[in-house]
N, C-alpha and C. Protein backbone atom coordinates (compact mmCIF):
# COMPACT_ATOMS: atom_id res chain seq x y z
N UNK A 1 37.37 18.62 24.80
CA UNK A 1 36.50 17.48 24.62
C UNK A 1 35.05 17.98 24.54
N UNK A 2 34.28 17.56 23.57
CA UNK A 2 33.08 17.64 23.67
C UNK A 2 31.95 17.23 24.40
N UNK A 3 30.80 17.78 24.78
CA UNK A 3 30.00 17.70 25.91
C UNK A 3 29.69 16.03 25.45
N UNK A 4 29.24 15.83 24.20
CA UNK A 4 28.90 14.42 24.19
C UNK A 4 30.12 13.30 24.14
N UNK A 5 30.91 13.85 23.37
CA UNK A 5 31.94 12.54 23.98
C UNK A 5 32.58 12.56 25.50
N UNK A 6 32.04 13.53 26.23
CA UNK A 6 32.88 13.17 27.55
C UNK A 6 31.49 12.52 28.31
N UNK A 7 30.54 12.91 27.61
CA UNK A 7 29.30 12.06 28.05
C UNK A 7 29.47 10.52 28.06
N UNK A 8 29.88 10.07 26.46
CA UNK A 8 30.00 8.69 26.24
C UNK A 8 31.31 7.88 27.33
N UNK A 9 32.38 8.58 27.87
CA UNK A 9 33.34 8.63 28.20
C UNK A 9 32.82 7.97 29.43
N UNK A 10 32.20 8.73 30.50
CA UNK A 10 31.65 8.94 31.56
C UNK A 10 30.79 7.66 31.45
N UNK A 11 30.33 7.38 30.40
CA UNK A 11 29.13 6.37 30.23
C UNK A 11 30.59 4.89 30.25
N UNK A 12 31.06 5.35 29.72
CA UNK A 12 32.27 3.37 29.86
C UNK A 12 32.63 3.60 30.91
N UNK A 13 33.33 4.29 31.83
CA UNK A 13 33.49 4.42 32.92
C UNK A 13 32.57 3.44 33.92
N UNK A 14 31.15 3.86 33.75
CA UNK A 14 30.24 3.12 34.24
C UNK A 14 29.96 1.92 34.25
N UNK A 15 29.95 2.01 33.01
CA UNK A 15 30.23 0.28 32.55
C UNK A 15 31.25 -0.96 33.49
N UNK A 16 32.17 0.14 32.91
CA UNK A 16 33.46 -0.56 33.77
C UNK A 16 33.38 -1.19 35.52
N UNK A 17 32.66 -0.51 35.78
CA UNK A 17 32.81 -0.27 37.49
C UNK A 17 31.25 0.36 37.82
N UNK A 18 30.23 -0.47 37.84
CA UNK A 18 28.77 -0.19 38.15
C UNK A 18 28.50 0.09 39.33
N UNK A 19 29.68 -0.35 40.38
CA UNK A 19 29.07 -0.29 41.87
C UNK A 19 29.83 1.05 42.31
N UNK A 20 30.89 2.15 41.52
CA UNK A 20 31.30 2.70 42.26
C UNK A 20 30.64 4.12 41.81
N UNK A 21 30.85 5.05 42.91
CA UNK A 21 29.96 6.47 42.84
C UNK A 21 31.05 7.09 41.81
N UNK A 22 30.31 7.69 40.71
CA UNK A 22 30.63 8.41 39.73
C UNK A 22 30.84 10.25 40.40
N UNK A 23 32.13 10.69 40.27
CA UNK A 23 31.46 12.40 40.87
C UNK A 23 32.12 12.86 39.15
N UNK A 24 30.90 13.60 38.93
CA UNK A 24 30.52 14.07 37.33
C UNK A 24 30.95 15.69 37.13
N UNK A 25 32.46 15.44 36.79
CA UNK A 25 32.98 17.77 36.52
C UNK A 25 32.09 17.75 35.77
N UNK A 26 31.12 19.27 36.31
CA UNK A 26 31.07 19.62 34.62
C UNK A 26 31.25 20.88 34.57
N UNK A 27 31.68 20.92 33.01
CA UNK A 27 32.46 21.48 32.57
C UNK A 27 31.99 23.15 32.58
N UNK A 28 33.30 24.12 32.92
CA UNK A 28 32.79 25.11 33.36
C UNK A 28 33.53 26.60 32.21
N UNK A 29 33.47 27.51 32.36
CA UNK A 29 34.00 28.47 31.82
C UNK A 29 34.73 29.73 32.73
N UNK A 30 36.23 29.41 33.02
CA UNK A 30 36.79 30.64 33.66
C UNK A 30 36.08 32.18 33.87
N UNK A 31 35.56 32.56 35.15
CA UNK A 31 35.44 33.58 35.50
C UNK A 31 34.28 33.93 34.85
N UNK A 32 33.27 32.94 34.43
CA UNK A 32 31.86 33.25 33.62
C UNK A 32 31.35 32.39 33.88
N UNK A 33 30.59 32.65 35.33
CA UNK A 33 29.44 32.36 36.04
C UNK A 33 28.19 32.10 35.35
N UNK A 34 27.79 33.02 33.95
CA UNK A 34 26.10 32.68 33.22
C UNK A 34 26.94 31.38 32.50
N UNK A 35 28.18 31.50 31.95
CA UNK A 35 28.47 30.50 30.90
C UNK A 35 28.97 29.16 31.40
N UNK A 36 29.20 29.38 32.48
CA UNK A 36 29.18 27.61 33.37
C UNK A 36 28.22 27.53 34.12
N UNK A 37 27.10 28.75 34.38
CA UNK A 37 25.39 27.71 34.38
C UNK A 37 24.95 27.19 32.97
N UNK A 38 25.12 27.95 32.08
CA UNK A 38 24.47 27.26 30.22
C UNK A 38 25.13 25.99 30.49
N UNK A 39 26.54 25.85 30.10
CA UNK A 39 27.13 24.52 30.24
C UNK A 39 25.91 23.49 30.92
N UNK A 40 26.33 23.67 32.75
CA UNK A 40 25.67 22.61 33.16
C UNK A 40 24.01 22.46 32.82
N UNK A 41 23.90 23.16 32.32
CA UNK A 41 22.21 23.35 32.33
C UNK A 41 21.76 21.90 30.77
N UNK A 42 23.06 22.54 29.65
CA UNK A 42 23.00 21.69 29.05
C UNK A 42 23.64 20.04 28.75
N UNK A 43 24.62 20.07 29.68
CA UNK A 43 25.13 19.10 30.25
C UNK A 43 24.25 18.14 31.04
N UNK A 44 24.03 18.52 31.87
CA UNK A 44 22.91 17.95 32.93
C UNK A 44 21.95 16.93 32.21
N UNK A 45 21.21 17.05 30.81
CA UNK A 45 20.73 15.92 30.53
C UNK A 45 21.72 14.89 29.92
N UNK A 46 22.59 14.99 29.46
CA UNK A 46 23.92 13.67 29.53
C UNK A 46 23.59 12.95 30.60
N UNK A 47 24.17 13.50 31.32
CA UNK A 47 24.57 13.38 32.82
C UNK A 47 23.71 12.70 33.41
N UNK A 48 22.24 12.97 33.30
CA UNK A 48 21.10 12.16 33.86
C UNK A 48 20.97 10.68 33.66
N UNK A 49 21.51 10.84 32.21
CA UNK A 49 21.48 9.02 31.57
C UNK A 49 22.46 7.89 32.35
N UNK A 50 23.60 8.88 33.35
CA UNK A 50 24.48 7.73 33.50
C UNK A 50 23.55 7.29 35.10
N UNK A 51 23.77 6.08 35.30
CA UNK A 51 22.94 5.30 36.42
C UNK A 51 23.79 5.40 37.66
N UNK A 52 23.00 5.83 38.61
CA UNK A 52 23.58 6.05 39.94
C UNK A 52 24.27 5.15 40.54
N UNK A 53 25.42 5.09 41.54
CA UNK A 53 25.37 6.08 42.61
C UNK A 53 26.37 7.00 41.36
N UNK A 54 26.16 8.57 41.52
CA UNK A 54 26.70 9.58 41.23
C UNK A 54 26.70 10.61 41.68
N UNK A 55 27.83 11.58 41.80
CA UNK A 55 27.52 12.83 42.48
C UNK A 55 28.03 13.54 41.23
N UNK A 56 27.14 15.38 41.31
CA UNK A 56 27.41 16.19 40.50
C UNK A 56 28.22 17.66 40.98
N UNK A 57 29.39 17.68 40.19
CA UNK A 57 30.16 18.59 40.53
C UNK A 57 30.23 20.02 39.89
N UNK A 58 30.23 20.82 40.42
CA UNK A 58 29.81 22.11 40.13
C UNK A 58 30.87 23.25 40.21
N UNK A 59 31.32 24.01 39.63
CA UNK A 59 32.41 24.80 39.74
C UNK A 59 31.93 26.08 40.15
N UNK A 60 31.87 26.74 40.90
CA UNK A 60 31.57 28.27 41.50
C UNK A 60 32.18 29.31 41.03
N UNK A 61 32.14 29.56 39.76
CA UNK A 61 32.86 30.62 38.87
C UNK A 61 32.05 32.22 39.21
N UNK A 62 33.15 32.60 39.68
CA UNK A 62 32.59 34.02 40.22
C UNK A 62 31.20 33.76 41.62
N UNK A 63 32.23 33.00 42.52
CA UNK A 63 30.97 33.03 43.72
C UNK A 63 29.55 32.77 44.05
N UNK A 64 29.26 32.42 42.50
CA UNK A 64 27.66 32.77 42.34
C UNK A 64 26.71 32.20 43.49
N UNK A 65 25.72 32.82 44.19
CA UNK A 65 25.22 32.25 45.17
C UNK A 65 24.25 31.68 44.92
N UNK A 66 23.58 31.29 43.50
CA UNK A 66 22.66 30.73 43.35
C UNK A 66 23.09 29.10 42.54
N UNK A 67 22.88 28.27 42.81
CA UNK A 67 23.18 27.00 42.17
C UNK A 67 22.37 26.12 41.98
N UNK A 68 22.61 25.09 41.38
CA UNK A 68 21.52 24.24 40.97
C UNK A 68 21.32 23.29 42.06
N UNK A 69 19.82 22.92 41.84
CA UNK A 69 20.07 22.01 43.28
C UNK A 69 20.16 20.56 43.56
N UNK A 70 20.34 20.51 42.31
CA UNK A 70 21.28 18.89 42.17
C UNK A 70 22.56 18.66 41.95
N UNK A 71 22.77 20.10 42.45
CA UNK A 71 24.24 20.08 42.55
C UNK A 71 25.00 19.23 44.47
N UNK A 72 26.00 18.54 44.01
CA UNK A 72 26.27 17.65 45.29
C UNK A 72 27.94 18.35 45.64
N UNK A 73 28.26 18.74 45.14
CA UNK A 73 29.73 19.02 45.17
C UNK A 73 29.98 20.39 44.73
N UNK A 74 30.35 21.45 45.72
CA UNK A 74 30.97 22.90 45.01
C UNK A 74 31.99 23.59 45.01
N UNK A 75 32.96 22.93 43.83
CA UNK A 75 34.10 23.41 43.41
C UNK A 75 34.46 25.08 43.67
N UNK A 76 35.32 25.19 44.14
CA UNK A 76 36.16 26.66 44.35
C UNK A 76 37.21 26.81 43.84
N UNK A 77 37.71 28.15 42.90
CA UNK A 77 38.56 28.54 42.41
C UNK A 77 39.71 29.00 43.89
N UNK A 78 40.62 28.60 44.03
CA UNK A 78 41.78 29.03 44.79
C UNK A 78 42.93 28.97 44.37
N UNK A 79 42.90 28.97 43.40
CA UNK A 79 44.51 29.33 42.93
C UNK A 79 44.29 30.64 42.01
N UNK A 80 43.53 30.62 41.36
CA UNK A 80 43.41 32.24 40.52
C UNK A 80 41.91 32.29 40.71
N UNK A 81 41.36 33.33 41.06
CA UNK A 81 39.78 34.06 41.07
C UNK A 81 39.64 35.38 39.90
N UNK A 82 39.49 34.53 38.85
CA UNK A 82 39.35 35.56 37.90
C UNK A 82 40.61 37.10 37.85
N UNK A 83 40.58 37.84 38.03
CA UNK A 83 41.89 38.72 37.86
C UNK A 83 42.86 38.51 39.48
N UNK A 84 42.95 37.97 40.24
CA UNK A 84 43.27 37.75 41.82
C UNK A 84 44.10 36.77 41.56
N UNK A 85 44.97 36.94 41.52
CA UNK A 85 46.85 35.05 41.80
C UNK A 85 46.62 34.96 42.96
N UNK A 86 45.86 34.00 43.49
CA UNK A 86 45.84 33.49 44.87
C UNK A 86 47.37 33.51 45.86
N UNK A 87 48.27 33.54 44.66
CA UNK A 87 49.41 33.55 45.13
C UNK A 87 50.18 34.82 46.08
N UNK A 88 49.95 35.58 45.07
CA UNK A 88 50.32 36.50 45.69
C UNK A 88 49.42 37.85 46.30
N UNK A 89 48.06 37.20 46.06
CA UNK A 89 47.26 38.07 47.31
C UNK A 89 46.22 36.34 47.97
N UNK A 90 46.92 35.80 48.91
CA UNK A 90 46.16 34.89 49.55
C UNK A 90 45.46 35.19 50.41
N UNK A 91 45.08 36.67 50.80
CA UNK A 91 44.20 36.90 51.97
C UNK A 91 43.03 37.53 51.04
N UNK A 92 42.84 38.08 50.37
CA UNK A 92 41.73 38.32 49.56
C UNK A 92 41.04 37.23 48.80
N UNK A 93 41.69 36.15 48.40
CA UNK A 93 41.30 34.79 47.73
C UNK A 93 40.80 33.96 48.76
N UNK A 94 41.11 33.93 50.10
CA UNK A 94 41.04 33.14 51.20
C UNK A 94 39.64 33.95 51.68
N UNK A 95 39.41 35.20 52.05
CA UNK A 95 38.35 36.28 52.59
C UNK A 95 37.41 35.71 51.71
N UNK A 96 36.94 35.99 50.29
CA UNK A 96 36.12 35.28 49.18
C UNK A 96 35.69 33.69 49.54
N UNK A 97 36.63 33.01 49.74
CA UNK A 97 36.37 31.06 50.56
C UNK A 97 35.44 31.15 51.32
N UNK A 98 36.15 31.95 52.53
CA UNK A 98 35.94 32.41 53.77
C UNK A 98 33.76 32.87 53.59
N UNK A 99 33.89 34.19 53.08
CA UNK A 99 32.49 34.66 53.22
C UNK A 99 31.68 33.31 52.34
N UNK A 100 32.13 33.70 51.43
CA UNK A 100 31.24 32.13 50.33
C UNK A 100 30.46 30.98 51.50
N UNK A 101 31.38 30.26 51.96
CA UNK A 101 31.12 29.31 52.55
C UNK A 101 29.98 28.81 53.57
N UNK A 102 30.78 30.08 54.16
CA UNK A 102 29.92 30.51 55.32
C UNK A 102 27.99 31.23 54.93
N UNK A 103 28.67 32.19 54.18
CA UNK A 103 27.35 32.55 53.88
C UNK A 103 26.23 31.70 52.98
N UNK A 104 26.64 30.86 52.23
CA UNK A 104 25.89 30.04 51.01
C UNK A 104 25.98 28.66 51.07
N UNK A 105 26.97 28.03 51.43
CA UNK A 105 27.69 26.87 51.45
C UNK A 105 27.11 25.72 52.77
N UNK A 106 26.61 25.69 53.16
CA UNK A 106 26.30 25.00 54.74
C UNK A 106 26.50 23.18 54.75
N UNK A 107 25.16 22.57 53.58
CA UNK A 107 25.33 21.48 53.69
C UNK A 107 26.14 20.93 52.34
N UNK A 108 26.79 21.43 51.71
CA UNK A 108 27.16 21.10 50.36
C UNK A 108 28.91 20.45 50.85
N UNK A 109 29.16 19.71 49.89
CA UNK A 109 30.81 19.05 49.62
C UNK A 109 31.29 20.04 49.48
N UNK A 110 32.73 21.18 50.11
CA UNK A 110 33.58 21.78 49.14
C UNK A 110 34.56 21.44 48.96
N UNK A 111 34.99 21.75 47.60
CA UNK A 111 36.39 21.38 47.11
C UNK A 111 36.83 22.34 46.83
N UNK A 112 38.12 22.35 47.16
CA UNK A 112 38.85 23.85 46.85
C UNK A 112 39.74 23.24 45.31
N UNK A 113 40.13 24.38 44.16
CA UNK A 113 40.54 24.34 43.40
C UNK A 113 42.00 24.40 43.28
N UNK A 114 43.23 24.06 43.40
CA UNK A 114 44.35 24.31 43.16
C UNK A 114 45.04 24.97 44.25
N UNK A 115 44.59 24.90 45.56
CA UNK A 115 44.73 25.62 46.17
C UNK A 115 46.16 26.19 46.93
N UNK A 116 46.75 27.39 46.42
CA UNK A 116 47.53 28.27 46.93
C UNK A 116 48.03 27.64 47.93
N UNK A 117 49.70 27.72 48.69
CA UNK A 117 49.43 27.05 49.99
C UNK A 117 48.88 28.03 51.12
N UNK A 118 49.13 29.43 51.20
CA UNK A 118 48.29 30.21 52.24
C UNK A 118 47.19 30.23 51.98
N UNK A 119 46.71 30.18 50.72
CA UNK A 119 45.39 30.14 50.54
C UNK A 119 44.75 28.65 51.30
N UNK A 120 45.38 27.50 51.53
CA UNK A 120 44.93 26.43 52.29
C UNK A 120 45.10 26.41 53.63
N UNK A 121 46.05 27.12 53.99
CA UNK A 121 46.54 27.23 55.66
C UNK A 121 45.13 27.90 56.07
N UNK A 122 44.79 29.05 55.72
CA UNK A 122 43.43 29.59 56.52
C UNK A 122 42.66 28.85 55.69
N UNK A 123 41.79 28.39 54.82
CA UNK A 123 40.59 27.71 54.79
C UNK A 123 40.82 26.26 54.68
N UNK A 124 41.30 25.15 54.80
CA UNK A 124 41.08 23.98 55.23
C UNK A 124 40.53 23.45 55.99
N UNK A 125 39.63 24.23 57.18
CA UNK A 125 38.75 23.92 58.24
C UNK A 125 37.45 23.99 57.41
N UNK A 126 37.40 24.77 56.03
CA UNK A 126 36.44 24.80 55.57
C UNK A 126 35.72 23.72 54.18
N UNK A 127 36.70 23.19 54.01
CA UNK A 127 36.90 22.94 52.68
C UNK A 127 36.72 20.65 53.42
N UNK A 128 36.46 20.13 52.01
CA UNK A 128 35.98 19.14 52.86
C UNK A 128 37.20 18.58 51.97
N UNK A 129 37.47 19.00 50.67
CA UNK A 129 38.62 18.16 49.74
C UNK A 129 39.30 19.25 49.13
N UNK A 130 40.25 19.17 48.21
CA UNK A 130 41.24 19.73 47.47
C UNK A 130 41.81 18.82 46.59
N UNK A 131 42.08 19.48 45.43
CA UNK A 131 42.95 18.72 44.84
C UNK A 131 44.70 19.09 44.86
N UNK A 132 45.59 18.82 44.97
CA UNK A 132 46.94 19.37 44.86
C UNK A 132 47.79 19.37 43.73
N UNK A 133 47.15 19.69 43.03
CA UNK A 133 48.08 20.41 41.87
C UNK A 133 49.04 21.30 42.07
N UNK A 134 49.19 21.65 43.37
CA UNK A 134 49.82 23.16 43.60
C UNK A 134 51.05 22.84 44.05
N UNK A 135 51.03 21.30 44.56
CA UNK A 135 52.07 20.78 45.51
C UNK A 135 53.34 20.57 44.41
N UNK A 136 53.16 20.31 42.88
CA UNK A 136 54.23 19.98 41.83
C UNK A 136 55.28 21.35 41.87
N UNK A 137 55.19 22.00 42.43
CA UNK A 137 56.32 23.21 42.68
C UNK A 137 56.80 23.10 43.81
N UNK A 138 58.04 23.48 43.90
CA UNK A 138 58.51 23.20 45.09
C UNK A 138 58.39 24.38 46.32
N UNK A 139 58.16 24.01 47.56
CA UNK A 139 57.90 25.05 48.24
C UNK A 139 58.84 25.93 48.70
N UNK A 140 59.92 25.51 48.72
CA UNK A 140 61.01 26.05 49.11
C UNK A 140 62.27 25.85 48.59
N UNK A 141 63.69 26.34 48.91
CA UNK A 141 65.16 26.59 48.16
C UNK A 141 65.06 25.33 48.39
N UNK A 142 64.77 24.83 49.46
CA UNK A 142 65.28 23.30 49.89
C UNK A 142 64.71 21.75 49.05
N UNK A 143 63.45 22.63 49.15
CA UNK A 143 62.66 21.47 48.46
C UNK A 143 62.95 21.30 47.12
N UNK A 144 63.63 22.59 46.46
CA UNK A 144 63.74 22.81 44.66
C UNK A 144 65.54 21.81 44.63
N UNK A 145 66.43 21.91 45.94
CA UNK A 145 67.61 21.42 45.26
C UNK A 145 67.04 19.49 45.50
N UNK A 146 66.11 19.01 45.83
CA UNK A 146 65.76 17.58 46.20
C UNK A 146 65.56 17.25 44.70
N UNK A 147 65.18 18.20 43.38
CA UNK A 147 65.13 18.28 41.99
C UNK A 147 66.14 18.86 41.37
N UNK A 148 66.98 18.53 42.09
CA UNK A 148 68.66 18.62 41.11
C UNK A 148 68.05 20.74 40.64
N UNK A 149 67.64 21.37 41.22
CA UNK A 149 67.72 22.78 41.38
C UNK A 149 66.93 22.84 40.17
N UNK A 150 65.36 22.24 40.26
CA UNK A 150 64.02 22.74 39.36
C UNK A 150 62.90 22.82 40.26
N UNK A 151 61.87 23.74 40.18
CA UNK A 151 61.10 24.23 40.50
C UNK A 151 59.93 23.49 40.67
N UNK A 152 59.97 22.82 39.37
CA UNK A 152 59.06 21.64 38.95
C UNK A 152 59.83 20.34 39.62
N UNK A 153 58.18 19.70 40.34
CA UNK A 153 58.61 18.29 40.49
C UNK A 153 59.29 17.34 39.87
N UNK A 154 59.88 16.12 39.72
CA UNK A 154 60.59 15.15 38.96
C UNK A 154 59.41 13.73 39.22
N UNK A 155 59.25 13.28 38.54
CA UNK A 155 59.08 11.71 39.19
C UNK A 155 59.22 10.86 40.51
N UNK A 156 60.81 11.24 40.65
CA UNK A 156 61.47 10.59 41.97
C UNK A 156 61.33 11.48 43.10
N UNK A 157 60.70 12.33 42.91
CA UNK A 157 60.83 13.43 43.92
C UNK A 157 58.76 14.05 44.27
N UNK A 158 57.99 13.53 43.58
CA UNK A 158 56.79 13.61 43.52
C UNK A 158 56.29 13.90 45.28
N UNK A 159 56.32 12.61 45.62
CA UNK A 159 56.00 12.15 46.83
C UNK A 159 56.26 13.13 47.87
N UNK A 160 58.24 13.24 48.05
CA UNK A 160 58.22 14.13 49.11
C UNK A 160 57.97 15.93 48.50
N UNK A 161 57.89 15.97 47.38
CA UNK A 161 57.36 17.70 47.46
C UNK A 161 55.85 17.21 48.06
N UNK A 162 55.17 16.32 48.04
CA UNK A 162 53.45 16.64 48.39
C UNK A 162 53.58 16.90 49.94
N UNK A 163 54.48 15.47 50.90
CA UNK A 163 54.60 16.01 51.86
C UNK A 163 54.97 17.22 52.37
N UNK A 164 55.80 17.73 51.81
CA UNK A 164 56.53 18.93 52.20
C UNK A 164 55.39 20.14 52.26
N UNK A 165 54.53 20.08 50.88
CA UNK A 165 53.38 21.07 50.61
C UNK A 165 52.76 21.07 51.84
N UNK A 166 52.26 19.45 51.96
CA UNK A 166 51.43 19.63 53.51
C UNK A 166 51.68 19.96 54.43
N UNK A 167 52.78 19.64 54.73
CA UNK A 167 53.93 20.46 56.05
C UNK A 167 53.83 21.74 56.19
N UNK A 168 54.18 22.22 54.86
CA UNK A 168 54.35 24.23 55.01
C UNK A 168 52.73 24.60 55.18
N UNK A 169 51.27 23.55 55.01
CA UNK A 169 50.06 24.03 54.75
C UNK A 169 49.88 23.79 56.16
N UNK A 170 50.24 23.08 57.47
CA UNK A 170 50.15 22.48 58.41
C UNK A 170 49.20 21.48 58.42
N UNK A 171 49.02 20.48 57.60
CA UNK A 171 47.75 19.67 57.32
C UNK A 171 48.80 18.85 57.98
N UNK A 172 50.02 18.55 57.95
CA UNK A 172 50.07 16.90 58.31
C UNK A 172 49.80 16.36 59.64
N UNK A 173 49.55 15.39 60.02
CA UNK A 173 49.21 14.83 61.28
C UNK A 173 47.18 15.06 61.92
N UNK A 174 46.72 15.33 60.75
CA UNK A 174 45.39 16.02 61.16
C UNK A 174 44.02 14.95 60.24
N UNK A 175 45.02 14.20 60.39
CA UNK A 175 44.04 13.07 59.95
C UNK A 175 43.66 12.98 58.28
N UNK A 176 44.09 13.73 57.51
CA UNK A 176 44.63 13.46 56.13
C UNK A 176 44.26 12.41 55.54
N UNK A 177 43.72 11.93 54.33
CA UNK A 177 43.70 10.80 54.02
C UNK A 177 43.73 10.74 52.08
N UNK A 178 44.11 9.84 51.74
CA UNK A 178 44.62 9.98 49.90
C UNK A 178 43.79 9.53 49.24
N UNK A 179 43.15 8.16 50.32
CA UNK A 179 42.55 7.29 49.17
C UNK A 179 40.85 7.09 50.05
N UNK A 180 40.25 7.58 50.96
CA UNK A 180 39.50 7.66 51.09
C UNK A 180 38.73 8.59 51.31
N UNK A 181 37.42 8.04 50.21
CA UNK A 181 36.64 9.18 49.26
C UNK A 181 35.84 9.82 50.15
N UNK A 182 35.43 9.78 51.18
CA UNK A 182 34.39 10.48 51.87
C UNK A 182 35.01 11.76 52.52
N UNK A 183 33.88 12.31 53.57
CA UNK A 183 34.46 13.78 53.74
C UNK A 183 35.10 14.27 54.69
N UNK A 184 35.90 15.08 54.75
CA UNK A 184 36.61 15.91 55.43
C UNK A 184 38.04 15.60 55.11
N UNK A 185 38.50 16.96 54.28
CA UNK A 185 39.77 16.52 53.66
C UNK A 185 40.50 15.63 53.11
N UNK A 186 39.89 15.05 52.21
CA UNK A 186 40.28 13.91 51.36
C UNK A 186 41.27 15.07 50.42
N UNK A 187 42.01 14.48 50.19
CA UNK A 187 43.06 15.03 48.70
C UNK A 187 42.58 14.07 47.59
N UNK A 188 42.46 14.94 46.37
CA UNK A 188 42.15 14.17 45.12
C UNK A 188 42.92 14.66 43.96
């Protein structure tokens, strides 16, 4: 999609629903940190036109410690970090969360990206949201025969792979919430 039609996009959205807070992706470039600052740099005047309340979301491609400072929201790669499968090295993808955060991160929103499930077990104390994309696989032998023996979620089976994700992540019972937008671990 193009920067201006996801502009206009963003703009009916608004239309639609004036009273609710807009949070604005923009659009970033895998593992190229100068080329998802150009993006937002040129994005950003779109973006200005749509009328508040809005927050602006920012993707942290390659850690970068410098960001814009109308940036409200800072997206983290956790499922792949440029050459790193969160998957199968989750303590080096998690260490990267880990220093980031801590070192750069203080008053900002984070959202973790796709996040790995070990990669969520150690940083979820850090992270204020996530999205779960990660949860559509099943976590286990057990969880894959609840899909007639597929890997991939089904429809009818959506629901309990998410629980299950949260289970093996130890999030459940920790105050969790789906549909409310504010912070500290919201799923989106």
């Amino acid at each position: 999609m193009e920067l201006h039609d996801y502009a206009k996009f963003v703009g009916k959205v608004r239309a639609k629903a004036p009273w609710a807070e807009l949070w604005i992706v923009f659009p970033d470039t895998f593992c190229d940190a100068a080329e998802t600052r150009r993006k937002y740099e040129k994005f950003r005047k779109l973006a200005s036109l749509v009328s508040p309340p809005k927050k602006y979301i920012y993707v942290a491609q390659e850690f970068v410690s410098s960001l814009p400072e109308d940036v409200d929201v800072v997206a983290l790669p956790a499922r792949r970090q440029c050459y790193t499968n969160c998957s199968r090295e989750p303590d080096v993808c998690a260490a990267r969360i880990i220093a980031y955060v801590r070192n750069y991160m203080r008053d900002r929103w984070i959202h973790l990206l796709g996040p790995s499930l070990r990669v969520l077990r150690v940083t979820h104390h850090l992270a204020d949201s996530f999205d779960t994309a990660s949860y559509r696989r099943a976590v286990d032998q057990e969880t894959k025969r609840l899909s007639g023996g597929k890997w991939q979620a089904t429809k009818n089976v959506m629901e309990t792979y998410l629980f299950r994700w949260l289970e093996k992540a130890g999030l459940l019972g920790r105050g969790l919430t789906f549909d409310e937008p504010n912070r500290h671990n919201a799923i989106g």
